[in-house]
N, C-alpha and C. Protein backbone atom coordinates (compact mmCIF):
# COMPACT_ATOMS: atom_id res chain seq x y z
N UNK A 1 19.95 39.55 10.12
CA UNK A 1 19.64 38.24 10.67
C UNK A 1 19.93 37.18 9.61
N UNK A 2 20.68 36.07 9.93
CA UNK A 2 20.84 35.12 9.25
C UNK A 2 19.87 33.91 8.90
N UNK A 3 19.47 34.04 7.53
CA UNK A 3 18.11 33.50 7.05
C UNK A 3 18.14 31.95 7.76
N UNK A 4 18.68 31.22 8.31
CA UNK A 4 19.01 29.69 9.27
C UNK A 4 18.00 30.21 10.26
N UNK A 5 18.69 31.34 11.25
CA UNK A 5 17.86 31.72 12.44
C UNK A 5 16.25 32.59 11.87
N UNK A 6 15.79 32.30 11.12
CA UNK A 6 14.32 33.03 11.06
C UNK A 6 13.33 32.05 11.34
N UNK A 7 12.57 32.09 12.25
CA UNK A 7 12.18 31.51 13.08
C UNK A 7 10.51 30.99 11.87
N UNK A 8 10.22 32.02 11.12
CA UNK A 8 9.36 32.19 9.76
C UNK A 8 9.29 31.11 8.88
N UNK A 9 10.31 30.57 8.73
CA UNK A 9 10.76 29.72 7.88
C UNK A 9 10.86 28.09 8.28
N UNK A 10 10.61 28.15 9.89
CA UNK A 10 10.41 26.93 10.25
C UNK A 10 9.39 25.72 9.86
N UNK A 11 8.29 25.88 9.72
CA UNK A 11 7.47 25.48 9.31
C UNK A 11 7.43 24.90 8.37
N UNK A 12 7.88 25.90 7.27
CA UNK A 12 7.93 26.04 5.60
C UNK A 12 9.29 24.60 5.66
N UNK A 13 10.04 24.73 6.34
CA UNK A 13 11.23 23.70 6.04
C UNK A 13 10.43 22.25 6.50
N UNK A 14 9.70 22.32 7.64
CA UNK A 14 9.14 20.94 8.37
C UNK A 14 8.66 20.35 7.26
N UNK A 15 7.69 21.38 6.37
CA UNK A 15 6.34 20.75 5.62
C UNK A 15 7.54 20.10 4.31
N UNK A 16 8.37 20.96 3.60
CA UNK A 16 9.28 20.57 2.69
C UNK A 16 10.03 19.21 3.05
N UNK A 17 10.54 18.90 4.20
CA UNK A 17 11.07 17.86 4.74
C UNK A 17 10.05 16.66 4.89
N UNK A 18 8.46 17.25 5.37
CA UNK A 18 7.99 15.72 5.37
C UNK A 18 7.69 15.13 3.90
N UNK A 19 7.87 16.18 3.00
CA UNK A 19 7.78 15.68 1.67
C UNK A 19 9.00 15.08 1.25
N UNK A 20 10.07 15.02 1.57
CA UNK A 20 11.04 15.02 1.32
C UNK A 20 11.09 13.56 1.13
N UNK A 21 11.08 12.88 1.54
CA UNK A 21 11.33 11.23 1.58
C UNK A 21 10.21 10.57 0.46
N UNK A 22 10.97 9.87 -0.24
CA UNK A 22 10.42 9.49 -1.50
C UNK A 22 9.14 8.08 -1.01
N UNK A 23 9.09 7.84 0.27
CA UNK A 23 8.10 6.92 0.42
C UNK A 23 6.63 7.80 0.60
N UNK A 24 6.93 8.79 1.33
CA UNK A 24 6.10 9.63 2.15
C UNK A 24 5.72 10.42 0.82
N UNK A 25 6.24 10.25 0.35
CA UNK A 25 5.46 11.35 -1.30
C UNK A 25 5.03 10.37 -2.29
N UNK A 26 5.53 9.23 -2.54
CA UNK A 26 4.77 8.29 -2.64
C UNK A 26 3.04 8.03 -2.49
N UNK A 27 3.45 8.08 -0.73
CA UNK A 27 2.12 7.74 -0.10
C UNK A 27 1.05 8.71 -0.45
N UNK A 28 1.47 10.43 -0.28
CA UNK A 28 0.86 11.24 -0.68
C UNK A 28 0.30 11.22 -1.98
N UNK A 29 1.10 11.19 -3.03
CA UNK A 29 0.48 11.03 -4.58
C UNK A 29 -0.36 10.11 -4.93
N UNK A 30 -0.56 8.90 -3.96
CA UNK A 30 -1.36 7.97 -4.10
C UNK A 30 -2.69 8.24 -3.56
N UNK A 31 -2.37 8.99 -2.17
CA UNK A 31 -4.07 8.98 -1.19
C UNK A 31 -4.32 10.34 -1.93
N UNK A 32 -3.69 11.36 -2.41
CA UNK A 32 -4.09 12.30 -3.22
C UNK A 32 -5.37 11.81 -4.65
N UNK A 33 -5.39 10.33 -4.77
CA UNK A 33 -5.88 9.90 -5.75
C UNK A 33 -7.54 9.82 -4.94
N UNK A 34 -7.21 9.41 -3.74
CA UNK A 34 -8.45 8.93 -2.99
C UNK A 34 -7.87 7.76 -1.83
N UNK A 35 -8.98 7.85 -1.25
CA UNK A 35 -8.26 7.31 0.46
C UNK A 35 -8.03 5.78 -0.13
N UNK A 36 -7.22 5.38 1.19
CA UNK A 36 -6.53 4.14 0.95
C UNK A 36 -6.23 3.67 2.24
N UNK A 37 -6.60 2.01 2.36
CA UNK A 37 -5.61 1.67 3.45
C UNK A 37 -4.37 1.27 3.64
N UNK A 38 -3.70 0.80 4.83
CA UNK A 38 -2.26 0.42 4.76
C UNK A 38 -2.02 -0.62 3.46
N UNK A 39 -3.01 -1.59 4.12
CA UNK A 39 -3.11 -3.14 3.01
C UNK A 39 -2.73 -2.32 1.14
N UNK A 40 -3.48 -1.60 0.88
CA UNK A 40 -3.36 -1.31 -0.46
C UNK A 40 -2.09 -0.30 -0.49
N UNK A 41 -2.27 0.57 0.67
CA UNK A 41 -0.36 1.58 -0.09
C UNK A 41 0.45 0.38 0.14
N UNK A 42 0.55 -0.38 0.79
CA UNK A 42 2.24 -1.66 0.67
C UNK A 42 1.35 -2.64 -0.54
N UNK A 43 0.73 -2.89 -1.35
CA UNK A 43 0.44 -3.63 -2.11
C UNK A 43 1.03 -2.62 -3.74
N UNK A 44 0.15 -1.66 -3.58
CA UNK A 44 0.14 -0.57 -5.02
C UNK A 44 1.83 0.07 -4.76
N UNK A 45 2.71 0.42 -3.52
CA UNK A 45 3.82 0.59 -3.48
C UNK A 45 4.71 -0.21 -3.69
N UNK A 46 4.60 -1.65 -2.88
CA UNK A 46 5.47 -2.29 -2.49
C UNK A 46 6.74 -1.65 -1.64
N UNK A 47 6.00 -1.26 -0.55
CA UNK A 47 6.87 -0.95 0.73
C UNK A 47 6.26 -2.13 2.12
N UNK A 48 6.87 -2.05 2.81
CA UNK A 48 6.91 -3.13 4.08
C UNK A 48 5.19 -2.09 4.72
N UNK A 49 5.02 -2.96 5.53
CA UNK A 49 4.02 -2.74 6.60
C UNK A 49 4.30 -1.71 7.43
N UNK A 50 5.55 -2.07 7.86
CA UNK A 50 6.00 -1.15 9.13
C UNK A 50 6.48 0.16 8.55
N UNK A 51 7.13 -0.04 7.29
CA UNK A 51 7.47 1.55 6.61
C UNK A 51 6.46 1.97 6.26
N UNK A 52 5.19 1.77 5.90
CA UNK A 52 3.84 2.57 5.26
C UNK A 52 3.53 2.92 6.72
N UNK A 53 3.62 1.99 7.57
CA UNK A 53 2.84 2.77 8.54
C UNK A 53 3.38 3.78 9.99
N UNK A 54 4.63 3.54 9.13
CA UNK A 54 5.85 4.54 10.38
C UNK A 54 5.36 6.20 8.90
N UNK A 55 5.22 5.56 8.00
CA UNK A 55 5.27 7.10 7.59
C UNK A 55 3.85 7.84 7.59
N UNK A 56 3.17 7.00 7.17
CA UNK A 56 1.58 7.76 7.73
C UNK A 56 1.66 8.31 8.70
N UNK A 57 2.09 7.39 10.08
CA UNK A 57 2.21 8.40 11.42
C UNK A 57 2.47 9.98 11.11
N UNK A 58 4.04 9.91 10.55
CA UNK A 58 5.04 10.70 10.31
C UNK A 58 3.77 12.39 9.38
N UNK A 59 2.88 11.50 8.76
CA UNK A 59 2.58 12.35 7.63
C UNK A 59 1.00 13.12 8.88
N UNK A 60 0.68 12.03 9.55
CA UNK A 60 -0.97 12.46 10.41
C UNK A 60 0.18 13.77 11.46
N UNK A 61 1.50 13.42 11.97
CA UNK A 61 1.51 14.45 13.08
C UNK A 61 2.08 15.57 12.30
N UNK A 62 2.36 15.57 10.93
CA UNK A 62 2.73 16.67 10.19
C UNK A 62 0.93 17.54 9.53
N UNK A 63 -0.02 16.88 9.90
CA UNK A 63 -1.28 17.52 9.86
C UNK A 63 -1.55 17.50 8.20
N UNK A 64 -1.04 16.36 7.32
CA UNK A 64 -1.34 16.37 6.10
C UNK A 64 -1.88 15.46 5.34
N UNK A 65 -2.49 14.50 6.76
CA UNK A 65 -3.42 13.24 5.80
C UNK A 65 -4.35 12.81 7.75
N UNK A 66 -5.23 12.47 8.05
CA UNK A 66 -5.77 11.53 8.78
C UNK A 66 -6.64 10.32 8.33
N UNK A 67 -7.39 9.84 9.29
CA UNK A 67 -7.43 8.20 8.70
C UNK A 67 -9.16 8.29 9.26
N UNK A 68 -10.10 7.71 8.89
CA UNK A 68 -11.65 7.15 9.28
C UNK A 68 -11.55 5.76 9.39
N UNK A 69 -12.24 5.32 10.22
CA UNK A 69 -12.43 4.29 10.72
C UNK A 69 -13.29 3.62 10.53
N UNK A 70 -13.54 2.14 9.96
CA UNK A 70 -14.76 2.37 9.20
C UNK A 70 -14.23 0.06 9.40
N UNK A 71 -15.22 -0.04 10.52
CA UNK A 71 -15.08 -1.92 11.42
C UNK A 71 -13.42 -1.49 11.53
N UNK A 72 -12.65 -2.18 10.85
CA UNK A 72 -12.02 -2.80 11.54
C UNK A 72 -11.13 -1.78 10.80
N UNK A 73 -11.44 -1.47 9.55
CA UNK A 73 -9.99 -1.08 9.01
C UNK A 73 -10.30 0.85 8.98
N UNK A 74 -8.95 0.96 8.78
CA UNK A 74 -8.28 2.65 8.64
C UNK A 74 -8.20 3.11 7.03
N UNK A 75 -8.98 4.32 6.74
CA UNK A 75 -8.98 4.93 5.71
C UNK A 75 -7.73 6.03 5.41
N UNK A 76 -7.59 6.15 5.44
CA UNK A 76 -6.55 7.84 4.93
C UNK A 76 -6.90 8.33 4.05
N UNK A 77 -6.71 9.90 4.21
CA UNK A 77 -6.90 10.67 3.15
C UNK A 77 -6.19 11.94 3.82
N UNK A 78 -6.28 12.88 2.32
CA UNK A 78 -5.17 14.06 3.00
C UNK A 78 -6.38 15.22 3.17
N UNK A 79 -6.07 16.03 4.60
CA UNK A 79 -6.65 16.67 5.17
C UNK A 79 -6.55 18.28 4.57
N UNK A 80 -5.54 18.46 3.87
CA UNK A 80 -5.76 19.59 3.00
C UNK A 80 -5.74 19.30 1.62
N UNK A 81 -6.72 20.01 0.95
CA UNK A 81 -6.75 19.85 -0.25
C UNK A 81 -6.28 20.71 -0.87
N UNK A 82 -5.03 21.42 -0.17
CA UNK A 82 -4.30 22.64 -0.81
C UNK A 82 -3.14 22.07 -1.08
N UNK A 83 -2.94 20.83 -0.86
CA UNK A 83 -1.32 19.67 -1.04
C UNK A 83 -1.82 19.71 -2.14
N UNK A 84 -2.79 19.33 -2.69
CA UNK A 84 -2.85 18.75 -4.47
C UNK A 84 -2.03 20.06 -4.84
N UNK A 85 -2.59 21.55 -4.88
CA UNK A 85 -2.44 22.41 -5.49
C UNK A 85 -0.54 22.61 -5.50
N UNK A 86 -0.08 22.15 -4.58
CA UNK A 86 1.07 22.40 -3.70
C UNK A 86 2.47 21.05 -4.54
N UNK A 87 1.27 19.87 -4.92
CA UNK A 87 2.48 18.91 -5.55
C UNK A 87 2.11 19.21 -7.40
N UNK A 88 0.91 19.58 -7.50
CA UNK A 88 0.79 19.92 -9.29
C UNK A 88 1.78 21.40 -9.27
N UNK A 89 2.07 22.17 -8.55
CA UNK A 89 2.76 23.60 -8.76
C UNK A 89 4.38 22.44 -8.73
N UNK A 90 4.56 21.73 -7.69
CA UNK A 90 5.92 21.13 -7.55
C UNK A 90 6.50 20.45 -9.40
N UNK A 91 5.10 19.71 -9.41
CA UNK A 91 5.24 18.77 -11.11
C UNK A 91 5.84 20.27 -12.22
N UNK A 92 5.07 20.95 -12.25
CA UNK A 92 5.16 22.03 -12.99
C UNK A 92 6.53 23.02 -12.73
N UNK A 93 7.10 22.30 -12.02
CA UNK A 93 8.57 23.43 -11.64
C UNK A 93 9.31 22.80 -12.18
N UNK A 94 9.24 21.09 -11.78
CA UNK A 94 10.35 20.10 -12.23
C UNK A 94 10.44 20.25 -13.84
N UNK A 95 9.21 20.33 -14.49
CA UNK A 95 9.11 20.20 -15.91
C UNK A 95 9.26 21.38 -16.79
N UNK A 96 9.66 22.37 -16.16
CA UNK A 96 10.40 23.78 -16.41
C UNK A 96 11.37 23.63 -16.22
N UNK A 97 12.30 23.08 -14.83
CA UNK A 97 13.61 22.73 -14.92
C UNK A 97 14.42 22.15 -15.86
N UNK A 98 13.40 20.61 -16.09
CA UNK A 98 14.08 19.96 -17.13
C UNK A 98 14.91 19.17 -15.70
N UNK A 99 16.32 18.57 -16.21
CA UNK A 99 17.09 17.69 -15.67
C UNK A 99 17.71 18.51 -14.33
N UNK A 100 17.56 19.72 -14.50
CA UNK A 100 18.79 20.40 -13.28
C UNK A 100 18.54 20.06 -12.04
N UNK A 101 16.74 20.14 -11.46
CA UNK A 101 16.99 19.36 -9.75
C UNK A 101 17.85 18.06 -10.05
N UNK A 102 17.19 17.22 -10.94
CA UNK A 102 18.14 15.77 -10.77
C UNK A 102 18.97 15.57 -10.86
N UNK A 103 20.03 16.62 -11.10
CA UNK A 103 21.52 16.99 -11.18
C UNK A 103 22.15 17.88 -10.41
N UNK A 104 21.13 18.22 -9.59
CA UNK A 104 22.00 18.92 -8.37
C UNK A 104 23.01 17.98 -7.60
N UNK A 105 24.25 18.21 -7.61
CA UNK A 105 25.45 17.88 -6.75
C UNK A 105 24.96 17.46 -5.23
N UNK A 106 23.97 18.21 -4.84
CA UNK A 106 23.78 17.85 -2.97
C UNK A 106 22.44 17.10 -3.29
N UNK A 107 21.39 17.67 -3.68
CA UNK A 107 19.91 17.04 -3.91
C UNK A 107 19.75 15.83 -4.59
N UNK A 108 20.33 16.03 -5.93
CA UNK A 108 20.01 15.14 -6.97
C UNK A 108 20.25 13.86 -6.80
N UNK A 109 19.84 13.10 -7.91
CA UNK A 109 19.44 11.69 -8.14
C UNK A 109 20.93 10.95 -7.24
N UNK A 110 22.29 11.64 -7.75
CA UNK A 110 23.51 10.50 -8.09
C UNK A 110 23.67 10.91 -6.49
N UNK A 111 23.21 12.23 -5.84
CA UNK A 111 23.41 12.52 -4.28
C UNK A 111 22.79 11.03 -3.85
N UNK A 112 21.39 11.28 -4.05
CA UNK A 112 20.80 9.56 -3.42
C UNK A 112 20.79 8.36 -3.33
N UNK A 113 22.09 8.02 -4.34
CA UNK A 113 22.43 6.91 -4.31
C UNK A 113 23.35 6.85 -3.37
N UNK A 114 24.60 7.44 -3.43
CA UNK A 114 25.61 7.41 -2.70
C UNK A 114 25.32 7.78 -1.23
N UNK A 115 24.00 8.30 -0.46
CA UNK A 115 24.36 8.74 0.45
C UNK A 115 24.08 8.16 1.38
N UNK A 116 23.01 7.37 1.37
CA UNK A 116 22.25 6.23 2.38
C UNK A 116 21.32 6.72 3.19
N UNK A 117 21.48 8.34 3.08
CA UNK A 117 20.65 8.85 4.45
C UNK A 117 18.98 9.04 3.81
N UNK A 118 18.20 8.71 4.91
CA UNK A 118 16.83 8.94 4.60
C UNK A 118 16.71 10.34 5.75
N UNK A 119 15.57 10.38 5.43
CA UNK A 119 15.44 11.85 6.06
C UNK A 119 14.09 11.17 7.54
């Protein structure tokens, strides 16, 4: 069976992909600190309104942050606390690598400039 079609691995690619976008990991490393509302991730980011809050969506239906409600405004925070364990193992790979993810030909840094595509 061709490792594309394993049906096993679906998941594992979704969760990798919603990390994938440098706003959305952003957002994560930040509410990983402690909850936050929109107002403060586009203030402490400096991303638009509508991009913090198209990706929160993006991040609540991927089941890895929800929000409390608390008058008027929305809290977030991440709903597993097995992501911390999951982006300190990520920190700790990069810094074993050294430069090579950021020099991957398809992944890396000079890929993201040139390519325009967001995920």
């Amino acid at each position: 069976m061709a490792i594309g079609c394993t049906p096993s691995l679906a998941p594992a690619v979704a969760l990798f992909r919603s990390l994938g976008d440098p706003a959305r990991l952003a957002i994560l490393r930040r509410i990983a600190s402690g909850e936050a509302r929109v107002v403060d991730l586009t203030g402490e980011l400096g991303l638009a309104q509508s991009t913090v809050s198209k990706h929160l969506a993006c991040l609540r239906d991927c089941g890895l942050i929800d929000y409390r409600v608390e008058g008027r405004q929305s809290f977030y925070a991440l709903t597993r606390p097995e992501l911390l364990d999951l982006l300190r193992s990520a920190e700790q790979v990069l810094a074993a690598t050294g430069e090579a993810v950021a020099l991957c030909p398809i992944y890396g840094t000079s890929a993201d400039s040139t390519s325009g595509v967001n995920a």
